[in-house]
PDB file of N, CA and C in Angstrom:
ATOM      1  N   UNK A   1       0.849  -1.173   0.000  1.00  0.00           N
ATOM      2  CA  UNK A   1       0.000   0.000   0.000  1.00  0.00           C
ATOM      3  C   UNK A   1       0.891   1.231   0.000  1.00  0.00           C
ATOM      4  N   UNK A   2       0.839   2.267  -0.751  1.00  0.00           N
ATOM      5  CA  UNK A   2       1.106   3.649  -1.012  1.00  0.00           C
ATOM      6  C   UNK A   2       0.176   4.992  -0.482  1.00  0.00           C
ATOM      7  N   UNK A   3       0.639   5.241   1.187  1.00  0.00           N
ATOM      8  CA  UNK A   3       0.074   6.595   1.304  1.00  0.00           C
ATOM      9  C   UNK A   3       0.862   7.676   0.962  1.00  0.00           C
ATOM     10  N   UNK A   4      -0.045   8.710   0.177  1.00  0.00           N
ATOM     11  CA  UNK A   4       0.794  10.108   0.383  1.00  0.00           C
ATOM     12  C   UNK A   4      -0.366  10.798   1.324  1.00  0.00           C
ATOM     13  N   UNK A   5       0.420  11.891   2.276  1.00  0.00           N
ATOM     14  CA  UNK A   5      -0.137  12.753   3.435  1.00  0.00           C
ATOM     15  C   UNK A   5       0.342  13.708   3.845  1.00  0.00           C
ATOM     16  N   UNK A   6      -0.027  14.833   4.115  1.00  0.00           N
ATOM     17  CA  UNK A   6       0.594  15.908   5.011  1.00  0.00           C
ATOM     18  C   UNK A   6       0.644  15.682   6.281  1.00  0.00           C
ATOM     19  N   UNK A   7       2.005  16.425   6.596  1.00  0.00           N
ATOM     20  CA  UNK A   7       2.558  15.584   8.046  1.00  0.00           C
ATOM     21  C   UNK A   7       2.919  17.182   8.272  1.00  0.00           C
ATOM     22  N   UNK A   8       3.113  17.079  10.014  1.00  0.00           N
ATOM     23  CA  UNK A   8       3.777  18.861  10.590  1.00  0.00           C
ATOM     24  C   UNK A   8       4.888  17.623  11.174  1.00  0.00           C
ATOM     25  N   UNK A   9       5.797  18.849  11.545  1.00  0.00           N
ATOM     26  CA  UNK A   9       6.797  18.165  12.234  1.00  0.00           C
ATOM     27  C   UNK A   9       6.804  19.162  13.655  1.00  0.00           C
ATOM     28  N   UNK A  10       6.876  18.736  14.430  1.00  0.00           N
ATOM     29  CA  UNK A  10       6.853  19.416  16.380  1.00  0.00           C
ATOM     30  C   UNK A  10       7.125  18.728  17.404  1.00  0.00           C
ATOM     31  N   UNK A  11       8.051  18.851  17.733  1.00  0.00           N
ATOM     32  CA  UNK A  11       8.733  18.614  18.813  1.00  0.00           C
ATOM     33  C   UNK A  11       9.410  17.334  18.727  1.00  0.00           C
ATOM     34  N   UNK A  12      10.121  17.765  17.093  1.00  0.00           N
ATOM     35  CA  UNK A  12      10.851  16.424  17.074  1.00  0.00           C
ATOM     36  C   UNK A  12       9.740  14.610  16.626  1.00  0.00           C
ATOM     37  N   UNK A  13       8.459  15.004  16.379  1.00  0.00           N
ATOM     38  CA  UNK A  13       7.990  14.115  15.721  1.00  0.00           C
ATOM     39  C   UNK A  13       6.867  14.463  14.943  1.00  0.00           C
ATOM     40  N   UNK A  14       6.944  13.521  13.656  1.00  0.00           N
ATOM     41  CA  UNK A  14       6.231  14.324  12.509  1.00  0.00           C
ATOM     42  C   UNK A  14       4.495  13.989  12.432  1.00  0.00           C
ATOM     43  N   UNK A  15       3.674  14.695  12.634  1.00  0.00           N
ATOM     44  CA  UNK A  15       2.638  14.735  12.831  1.00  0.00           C
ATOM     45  C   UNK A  15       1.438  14.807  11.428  1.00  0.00           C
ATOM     46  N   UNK A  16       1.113  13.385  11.443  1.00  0.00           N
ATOM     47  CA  UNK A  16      -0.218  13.594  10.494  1.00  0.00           C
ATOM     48  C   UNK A  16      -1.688  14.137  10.503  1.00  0.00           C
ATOM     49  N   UNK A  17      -1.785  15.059   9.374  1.00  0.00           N
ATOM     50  CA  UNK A  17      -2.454  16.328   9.838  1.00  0.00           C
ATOM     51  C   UNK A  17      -3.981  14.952   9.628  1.00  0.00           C
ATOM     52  N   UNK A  18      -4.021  14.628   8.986  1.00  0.00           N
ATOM     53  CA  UNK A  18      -5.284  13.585   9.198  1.00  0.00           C
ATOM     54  C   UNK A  18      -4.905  12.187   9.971  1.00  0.00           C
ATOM     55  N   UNK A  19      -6.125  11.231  10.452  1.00  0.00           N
ATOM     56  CA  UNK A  19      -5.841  10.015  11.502  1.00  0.00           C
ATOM     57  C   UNK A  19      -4.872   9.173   9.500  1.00  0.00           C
ATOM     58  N   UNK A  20      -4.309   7.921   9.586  1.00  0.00           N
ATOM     59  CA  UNK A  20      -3.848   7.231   8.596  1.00  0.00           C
ATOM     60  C   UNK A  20      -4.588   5.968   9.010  1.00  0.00           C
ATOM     61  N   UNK A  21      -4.582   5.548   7.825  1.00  0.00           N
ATOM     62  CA  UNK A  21      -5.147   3.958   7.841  1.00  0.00           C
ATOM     63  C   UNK A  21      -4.556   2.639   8.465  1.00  0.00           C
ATOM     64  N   UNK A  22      -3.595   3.002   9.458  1.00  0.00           N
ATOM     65  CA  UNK A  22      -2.278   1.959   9.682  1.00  0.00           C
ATOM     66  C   UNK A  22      -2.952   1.372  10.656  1.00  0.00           C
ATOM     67  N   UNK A  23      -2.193   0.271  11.438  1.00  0.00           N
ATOM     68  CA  UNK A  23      -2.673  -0.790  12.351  1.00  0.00           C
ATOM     69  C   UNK A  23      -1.731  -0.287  13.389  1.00  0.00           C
ATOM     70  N   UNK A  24      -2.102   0.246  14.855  1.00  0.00           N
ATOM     71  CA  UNK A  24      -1.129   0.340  15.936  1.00  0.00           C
ATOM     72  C   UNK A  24       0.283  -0.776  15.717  1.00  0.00           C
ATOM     73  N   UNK A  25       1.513   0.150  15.791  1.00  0.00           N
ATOM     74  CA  UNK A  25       2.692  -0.673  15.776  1.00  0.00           C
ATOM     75  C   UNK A  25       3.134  -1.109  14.262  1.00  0.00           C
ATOM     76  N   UNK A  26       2.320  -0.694  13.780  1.00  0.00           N
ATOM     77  CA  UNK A  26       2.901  -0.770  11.928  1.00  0.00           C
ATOM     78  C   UNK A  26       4.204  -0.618  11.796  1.00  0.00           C
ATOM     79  N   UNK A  27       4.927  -0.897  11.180  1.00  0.00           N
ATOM     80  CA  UNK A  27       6.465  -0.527  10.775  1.00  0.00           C
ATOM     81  C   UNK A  27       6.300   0.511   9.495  1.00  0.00           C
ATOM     82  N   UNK A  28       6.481   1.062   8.860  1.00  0.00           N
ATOM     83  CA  UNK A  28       6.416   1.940   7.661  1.00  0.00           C
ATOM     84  C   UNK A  28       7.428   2.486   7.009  1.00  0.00           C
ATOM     85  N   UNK A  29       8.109   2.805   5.831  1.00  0.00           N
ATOM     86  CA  UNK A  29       9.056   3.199   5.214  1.00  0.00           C
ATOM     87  C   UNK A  29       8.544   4.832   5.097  1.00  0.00           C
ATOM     88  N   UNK A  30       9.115   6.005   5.634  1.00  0.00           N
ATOM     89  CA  UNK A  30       9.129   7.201   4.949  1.00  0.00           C
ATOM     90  C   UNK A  30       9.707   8.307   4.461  1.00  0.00           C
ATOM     91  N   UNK A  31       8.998   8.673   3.112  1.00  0.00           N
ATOM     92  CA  UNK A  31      10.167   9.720   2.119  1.00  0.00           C
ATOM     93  C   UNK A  31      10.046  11.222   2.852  1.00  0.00           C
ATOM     94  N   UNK A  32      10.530  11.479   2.956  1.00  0.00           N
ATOM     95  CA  UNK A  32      10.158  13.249   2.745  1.00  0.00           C
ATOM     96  C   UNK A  32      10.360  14.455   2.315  1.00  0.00           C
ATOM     97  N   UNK A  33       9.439  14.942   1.911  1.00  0.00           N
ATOM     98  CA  UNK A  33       9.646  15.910   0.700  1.00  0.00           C
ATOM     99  C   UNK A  33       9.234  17.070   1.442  1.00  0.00           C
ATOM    100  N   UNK A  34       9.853  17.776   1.788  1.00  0.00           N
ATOM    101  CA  UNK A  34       9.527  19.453   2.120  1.00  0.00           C
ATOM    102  C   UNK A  34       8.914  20.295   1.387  1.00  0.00           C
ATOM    103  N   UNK A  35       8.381  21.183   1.804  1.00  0.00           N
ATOM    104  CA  UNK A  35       7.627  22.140   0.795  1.00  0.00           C
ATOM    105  C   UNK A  35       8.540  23.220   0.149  1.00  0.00           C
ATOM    106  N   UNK A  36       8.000  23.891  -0.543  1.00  0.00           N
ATOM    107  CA  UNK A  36       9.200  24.760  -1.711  1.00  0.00           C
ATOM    108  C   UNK A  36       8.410  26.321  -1.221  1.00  0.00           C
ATOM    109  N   UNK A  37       9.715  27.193  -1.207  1.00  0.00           N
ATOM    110  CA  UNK A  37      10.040  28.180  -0.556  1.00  0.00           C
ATOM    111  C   UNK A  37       8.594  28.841  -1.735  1.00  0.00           C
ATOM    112  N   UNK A  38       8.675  30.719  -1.316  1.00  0.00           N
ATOM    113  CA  UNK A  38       7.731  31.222  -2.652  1.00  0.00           C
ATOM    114  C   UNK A  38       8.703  31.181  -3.388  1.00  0.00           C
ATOM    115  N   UNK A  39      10.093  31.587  -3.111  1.00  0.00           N
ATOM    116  CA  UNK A  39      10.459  31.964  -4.581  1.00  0.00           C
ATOM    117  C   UNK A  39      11.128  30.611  -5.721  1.00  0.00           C
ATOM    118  N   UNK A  40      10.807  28.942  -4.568  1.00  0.00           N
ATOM    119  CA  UNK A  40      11.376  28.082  -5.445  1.00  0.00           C
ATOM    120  C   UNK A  40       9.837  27.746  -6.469  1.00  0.00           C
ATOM    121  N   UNK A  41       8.931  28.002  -5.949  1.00  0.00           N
ATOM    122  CA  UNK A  41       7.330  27.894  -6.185  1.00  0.00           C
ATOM    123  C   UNK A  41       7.108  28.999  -7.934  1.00  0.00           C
ATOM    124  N   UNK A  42       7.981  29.896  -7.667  1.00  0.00           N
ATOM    125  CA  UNK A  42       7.424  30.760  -8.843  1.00  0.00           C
ATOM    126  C   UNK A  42       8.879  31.423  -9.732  1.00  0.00           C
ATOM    127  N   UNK A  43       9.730  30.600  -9.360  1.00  0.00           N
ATOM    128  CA  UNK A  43      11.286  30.534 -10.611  1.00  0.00           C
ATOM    129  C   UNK A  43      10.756  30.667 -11.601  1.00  0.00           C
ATOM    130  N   UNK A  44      11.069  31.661 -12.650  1.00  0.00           N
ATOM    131  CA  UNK A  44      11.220  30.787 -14.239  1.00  0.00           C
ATOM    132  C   UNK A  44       9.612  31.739 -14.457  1.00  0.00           C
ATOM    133  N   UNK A  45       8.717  31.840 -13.818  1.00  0.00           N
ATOM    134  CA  UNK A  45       7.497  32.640 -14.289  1.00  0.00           C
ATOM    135  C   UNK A  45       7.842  33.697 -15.413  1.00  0.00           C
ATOM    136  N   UNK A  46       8.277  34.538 -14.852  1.00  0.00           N
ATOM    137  CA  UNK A  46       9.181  35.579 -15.867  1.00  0.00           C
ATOM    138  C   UNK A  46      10.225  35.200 -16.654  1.00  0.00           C
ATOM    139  N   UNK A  47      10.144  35.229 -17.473  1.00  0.00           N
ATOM    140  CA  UNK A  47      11.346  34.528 -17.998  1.00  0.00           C
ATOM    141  C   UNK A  47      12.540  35.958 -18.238  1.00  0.00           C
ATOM    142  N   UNK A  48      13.305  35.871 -17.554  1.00  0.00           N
ATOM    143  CA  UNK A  48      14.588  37.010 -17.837  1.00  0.00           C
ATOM    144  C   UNK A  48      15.823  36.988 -17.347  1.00  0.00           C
ATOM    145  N   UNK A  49      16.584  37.579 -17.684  1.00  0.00           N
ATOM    146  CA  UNK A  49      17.974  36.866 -17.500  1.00  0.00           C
ATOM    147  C   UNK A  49      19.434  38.309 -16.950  1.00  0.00           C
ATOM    148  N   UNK A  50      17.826  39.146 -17.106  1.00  0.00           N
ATOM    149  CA  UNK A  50      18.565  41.057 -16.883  1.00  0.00           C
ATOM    150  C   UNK A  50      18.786  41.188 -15.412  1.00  0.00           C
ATOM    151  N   UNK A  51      19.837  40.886 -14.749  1.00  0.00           N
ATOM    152  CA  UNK A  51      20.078  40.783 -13.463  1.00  0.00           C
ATOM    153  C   UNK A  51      19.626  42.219 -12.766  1.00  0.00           C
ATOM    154  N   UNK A  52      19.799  43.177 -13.387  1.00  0.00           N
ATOM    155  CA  UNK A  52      19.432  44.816 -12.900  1.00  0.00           C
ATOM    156  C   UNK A  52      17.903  44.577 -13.065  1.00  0.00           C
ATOM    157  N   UNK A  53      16.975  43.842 -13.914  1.00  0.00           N
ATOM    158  CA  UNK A  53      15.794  43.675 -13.556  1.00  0.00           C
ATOM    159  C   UNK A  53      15.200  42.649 -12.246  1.00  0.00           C
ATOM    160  N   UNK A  54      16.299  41.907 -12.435  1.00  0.00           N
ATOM    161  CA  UNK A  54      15.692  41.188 -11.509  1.00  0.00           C
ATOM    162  C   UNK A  54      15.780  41.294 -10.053  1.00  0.00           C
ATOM    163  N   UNK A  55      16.883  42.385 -10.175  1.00  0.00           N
ATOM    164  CA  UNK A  55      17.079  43.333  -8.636  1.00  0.00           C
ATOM    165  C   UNK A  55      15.945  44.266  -8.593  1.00  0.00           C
ATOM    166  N   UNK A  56      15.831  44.899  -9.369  1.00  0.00           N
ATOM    167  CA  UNK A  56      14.548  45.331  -9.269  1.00  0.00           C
ATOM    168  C   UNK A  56      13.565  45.337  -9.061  1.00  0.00           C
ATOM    169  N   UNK A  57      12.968  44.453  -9.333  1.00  0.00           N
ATOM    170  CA  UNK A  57      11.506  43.438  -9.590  1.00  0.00           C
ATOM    171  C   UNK A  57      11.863  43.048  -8.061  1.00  0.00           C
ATOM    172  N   UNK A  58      12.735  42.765  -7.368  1.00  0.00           N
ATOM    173  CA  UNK A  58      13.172  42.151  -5.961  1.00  0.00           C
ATOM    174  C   UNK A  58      13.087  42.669  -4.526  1.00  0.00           C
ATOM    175  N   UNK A  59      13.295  44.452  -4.799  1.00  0.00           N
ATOM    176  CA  UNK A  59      13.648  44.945  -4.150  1.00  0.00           C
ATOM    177  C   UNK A  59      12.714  46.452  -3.754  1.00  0.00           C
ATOM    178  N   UNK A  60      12.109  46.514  -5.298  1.00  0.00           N
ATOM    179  CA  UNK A  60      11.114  47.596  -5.462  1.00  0.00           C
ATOM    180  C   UNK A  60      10.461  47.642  -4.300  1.00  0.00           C
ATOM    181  N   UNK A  61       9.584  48.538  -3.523  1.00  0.00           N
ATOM    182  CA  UNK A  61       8.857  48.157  -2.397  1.00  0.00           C
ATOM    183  C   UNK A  61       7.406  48.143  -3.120  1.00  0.00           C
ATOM    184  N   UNK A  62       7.363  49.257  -4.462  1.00  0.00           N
ATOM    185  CA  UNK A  62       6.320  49.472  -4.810  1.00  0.00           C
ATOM    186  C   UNK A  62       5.413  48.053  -5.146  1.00  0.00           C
ATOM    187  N   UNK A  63       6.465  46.842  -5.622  1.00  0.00           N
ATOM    188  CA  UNK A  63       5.626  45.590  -6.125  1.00  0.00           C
ATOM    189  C   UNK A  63       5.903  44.292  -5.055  1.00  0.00           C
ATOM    190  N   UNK A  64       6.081  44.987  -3.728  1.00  0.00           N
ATOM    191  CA  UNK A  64       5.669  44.134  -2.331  1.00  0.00           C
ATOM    192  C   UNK A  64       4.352  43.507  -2.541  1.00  0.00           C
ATOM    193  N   UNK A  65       4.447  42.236  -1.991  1.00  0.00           N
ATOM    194  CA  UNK A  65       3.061  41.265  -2.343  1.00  0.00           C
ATOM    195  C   UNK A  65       3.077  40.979  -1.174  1.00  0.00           C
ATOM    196  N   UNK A  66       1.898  40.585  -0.393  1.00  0.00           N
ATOM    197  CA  UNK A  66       1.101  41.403  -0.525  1.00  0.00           C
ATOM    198  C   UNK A  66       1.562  42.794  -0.335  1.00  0.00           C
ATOM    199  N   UNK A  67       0.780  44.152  -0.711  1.00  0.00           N
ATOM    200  CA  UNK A  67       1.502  45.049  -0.407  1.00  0.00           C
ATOM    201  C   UNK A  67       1.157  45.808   1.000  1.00  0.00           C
ATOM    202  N   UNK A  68       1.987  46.431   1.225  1.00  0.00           N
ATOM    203  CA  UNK A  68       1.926  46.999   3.275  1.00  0.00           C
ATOM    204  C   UNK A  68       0.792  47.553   3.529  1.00  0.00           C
ATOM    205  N   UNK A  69       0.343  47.416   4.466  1.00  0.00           N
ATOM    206  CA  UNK A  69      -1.033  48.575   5.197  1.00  0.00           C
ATOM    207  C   UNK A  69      -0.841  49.807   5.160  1.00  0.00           C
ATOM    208  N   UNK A  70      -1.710  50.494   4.573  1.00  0.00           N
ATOM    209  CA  UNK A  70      -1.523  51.882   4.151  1.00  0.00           C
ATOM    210  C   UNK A  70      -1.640  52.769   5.555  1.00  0.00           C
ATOM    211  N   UNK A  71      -1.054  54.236   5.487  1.00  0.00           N
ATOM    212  CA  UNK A  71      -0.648  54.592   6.844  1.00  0.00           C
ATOM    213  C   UNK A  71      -1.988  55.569   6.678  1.00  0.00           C
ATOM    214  N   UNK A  72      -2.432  56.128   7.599  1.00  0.00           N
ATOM    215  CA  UNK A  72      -3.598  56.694   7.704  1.00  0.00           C
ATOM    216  C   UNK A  72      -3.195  58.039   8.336  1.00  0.00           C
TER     217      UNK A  72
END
């Protein structure tokens, strides 16, 4: 049998966010795959290679996502 599942990890043991189908005392083999940062999530969207743009595009505050709470 092949589960895939989301698991947390806390306090040193990794926690399945739903109950699993296993039998108390199961033995189990597991992979784990971490989740991907935003910016490994959205590489390559833009396609460009202009390093002064891409400092830009990086650093601008104006194209902060979300962008800041406006001051009143």
């Amino acid at each position: 049998m092949s589960l895939t599942f989301e698991a947390v990890y806390e306090n040193g043991v990794l926690k399945p966010v739903d109950p699993l189908p296993l039998k108390e005392q199961e033995k189990v083999t597991i992979t784990v795959h971490t989740g991907q940062s935003w910016v490994e999530r959205t590489a390559g969207i833009i396609p460009c290679t202009d390093a002064r743009i891409i400092e830009w595009a990086a650093e601008d505050a104006e194209l902060d996502y979300p962008p800041p709470p406006e001051v009143s």
